[in-house]
N, C-alpha and C. Protein backbone atom coordinates (compact mmCIF):
# COMPACT_ATOMS: atom_id res chain seq x y z
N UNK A 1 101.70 116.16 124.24
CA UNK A 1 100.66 115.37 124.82
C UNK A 1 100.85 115.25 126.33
N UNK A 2 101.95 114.90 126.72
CA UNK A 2 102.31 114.61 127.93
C UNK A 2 102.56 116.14 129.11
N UNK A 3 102.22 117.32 128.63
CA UNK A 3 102.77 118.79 129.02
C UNK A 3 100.63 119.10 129.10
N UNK A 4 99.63 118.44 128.56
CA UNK A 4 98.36 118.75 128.38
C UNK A 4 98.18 117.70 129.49
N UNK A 5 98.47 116.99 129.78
CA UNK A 5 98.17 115.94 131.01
C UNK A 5 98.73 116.70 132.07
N UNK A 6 99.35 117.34 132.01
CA UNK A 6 100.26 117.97 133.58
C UNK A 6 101.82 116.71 133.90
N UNK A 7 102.23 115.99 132.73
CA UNK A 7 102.85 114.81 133.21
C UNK A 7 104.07 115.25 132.81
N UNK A 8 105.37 114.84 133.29
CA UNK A 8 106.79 114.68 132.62
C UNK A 8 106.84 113.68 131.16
N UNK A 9 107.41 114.01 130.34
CA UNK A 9 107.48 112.90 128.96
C UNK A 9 108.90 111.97 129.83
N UNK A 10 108.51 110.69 129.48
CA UNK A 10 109.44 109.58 129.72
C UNK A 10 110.76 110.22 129.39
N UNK A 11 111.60 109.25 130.26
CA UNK A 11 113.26 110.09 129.47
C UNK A 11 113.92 109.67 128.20
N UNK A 12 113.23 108.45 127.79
CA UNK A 12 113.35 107.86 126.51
C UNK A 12 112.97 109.04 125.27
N UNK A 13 112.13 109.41 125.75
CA UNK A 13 111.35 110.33 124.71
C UNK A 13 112.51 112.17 124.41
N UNK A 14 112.78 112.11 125.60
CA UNK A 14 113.50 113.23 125.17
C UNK A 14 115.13 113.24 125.68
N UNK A 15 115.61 112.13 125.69
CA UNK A 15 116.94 111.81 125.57
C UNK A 15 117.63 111.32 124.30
N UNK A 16 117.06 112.11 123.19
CA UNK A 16 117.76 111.45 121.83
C UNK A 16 117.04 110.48 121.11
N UNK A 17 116.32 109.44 122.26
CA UNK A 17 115.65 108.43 121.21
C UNK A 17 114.33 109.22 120.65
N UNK A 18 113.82 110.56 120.98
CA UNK A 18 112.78 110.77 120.63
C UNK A 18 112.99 111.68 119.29
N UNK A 19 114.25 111.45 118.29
CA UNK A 19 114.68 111.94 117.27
C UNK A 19 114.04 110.75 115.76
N UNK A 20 113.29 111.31 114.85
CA UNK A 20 112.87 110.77 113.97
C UNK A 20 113.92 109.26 113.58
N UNK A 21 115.28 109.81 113.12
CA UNK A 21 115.99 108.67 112.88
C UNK A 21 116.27 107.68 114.02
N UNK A 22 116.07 107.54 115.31
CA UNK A 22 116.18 106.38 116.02
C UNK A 22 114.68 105.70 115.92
N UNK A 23 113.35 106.62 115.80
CA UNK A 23 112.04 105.49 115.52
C UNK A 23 112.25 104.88 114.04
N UNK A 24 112.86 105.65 113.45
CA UNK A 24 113.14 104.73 111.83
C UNK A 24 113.77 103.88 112.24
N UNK A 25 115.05 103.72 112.75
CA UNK A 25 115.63 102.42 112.76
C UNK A 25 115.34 101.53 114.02
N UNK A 26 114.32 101.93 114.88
CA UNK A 26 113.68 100.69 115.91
C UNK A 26 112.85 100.69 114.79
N UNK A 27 111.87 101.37 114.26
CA UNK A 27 110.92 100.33 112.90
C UNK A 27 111.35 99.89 112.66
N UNK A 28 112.38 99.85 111.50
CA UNK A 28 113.08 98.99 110.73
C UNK A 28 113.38 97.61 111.41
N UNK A 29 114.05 97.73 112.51
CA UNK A 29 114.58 96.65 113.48
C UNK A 29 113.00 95.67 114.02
N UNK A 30 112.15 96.53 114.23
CA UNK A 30 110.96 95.79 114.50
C UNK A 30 110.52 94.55 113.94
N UNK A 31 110.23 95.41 112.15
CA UNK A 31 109.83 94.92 110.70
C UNK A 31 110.64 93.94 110.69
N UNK A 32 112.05 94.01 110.89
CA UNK A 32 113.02 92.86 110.45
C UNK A 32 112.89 91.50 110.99
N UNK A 33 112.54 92.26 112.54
CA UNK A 33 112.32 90.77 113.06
C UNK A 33 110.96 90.24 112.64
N UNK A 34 109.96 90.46 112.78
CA UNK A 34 108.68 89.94 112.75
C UNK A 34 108.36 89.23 111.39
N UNK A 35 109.25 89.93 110.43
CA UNK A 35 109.43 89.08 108.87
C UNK A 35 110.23 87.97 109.23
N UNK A 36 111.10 87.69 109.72
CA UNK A 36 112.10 86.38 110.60
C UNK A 36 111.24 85.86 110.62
N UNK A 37 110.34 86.53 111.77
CA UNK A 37 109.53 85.21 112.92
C UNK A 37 108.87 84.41 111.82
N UNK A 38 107.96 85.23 111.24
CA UNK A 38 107.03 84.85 110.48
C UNK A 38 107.84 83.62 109.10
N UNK A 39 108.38 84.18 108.53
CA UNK A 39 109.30 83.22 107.76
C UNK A 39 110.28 82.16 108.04
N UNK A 40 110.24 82.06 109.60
CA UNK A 40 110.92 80.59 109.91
C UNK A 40 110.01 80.21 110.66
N UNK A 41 108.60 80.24 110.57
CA UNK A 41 108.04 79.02 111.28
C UNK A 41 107.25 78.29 109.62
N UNK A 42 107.21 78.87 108.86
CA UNK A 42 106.88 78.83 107.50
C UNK A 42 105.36 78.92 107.84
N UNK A 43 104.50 79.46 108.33
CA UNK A 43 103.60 79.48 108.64
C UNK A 43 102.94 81.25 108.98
N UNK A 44 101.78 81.36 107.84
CA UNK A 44 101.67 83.11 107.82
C UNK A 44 100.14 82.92 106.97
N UNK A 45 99.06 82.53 107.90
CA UNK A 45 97.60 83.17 107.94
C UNK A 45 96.55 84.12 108.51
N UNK A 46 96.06 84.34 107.64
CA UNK A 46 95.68 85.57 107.81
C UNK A 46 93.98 85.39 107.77
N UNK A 47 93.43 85.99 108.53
CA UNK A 47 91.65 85.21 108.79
C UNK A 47 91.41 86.98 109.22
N UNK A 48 89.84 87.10 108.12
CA UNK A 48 88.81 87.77 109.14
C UNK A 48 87.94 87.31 109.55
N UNK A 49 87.42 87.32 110.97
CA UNK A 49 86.63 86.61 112.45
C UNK A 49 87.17 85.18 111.87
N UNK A 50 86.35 83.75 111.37
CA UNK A 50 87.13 83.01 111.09
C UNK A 50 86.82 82.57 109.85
N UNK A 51 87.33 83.19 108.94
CA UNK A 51 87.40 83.67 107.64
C UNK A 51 88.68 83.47 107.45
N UNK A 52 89.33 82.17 106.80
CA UNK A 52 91.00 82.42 105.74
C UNK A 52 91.02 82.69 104.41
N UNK A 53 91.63 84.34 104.90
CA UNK A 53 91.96 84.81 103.43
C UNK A 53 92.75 84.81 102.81
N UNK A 54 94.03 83.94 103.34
CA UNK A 54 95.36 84.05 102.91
C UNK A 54 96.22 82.96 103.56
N UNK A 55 96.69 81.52 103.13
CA UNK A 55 97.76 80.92 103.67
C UNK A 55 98.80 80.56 102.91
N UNK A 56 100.07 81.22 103.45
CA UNK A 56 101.45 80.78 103.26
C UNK A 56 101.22 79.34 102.72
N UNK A 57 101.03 78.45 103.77
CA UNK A 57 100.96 77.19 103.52
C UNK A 57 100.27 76.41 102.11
N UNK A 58 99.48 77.25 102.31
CA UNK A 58 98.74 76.85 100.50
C UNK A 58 99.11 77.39 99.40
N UNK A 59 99.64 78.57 99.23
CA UNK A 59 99.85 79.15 98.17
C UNK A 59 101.90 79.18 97.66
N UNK A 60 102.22 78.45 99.10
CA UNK A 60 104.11 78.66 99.03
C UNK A 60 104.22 80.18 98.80
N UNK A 61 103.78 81.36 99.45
CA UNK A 61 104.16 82.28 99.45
C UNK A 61 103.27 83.34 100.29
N UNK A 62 104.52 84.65 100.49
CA UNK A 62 103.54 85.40 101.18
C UNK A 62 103.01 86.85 100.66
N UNK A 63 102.10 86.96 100.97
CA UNK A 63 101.42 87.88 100.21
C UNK A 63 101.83 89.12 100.20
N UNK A 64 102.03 89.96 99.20
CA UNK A 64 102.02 91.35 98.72
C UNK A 64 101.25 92.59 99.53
N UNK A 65 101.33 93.22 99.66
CA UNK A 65 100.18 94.60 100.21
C UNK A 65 99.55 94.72 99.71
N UNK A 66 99.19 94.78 98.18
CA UNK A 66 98.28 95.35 97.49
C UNK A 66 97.22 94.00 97.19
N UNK A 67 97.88 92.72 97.60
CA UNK A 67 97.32 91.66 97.70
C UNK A 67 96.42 91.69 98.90
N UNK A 68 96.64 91.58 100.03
CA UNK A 68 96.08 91.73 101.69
C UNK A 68 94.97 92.53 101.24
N UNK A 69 95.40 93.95 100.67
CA UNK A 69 94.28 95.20 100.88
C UNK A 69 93.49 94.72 99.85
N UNK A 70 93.60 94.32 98.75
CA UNK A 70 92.49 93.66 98.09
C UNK A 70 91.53 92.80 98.64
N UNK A 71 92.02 91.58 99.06
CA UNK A 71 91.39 90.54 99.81
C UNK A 71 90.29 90.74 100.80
N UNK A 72 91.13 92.09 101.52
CA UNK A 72 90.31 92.44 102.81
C UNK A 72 88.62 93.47 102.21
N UNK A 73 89.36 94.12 101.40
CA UNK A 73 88.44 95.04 100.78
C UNK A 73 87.27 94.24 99.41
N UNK A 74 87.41 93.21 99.22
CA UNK A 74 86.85 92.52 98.53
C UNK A 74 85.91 91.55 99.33
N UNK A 75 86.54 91.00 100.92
CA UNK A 75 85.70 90.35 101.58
C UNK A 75 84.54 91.58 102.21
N UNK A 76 84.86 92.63 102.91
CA UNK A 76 84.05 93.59 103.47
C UNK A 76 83.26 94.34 102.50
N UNK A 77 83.43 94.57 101.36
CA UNK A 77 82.33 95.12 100.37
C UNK A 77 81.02 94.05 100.35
């Protein structure tokens, strides 16, 4: 992408971190935290425009994937 622009690729990108297993484990590391965040403020809603389709707070739990993609796909049909 960056060789079709006429540009240098960052040095991040081709100093090792641009090897599949270091974006797996910054994902991973990402995911880990943002499940933290989300699970110590105990607080995890989820709204389309202002539409709640989903609160932690009401249900004592957080929702599944196949839960979310339902919800979402059940409100937009």
């Amino acid at each position: 992408m960056f060789e079709k622009l006429g540009k240098t690729p960052p040095a991040f990108l081709t100093d090792g971190l641009g090897s599949r297993v270091m974006y797996f484990v910054a994902l991973t590391l990402w995911a880990t935290l943002m499940q933290n965040m989300i699970t110590a403020t105990g607080a995890f809603e989820l709204y389309l425009n202002d539409n709640l389709l989903f609160s932690k707070l009401e249900k004592d739990r957080l929702p599944n994937i196949d839960e979310v993609f339902h919800t979402l796909n059940s409100f937009l049909i």
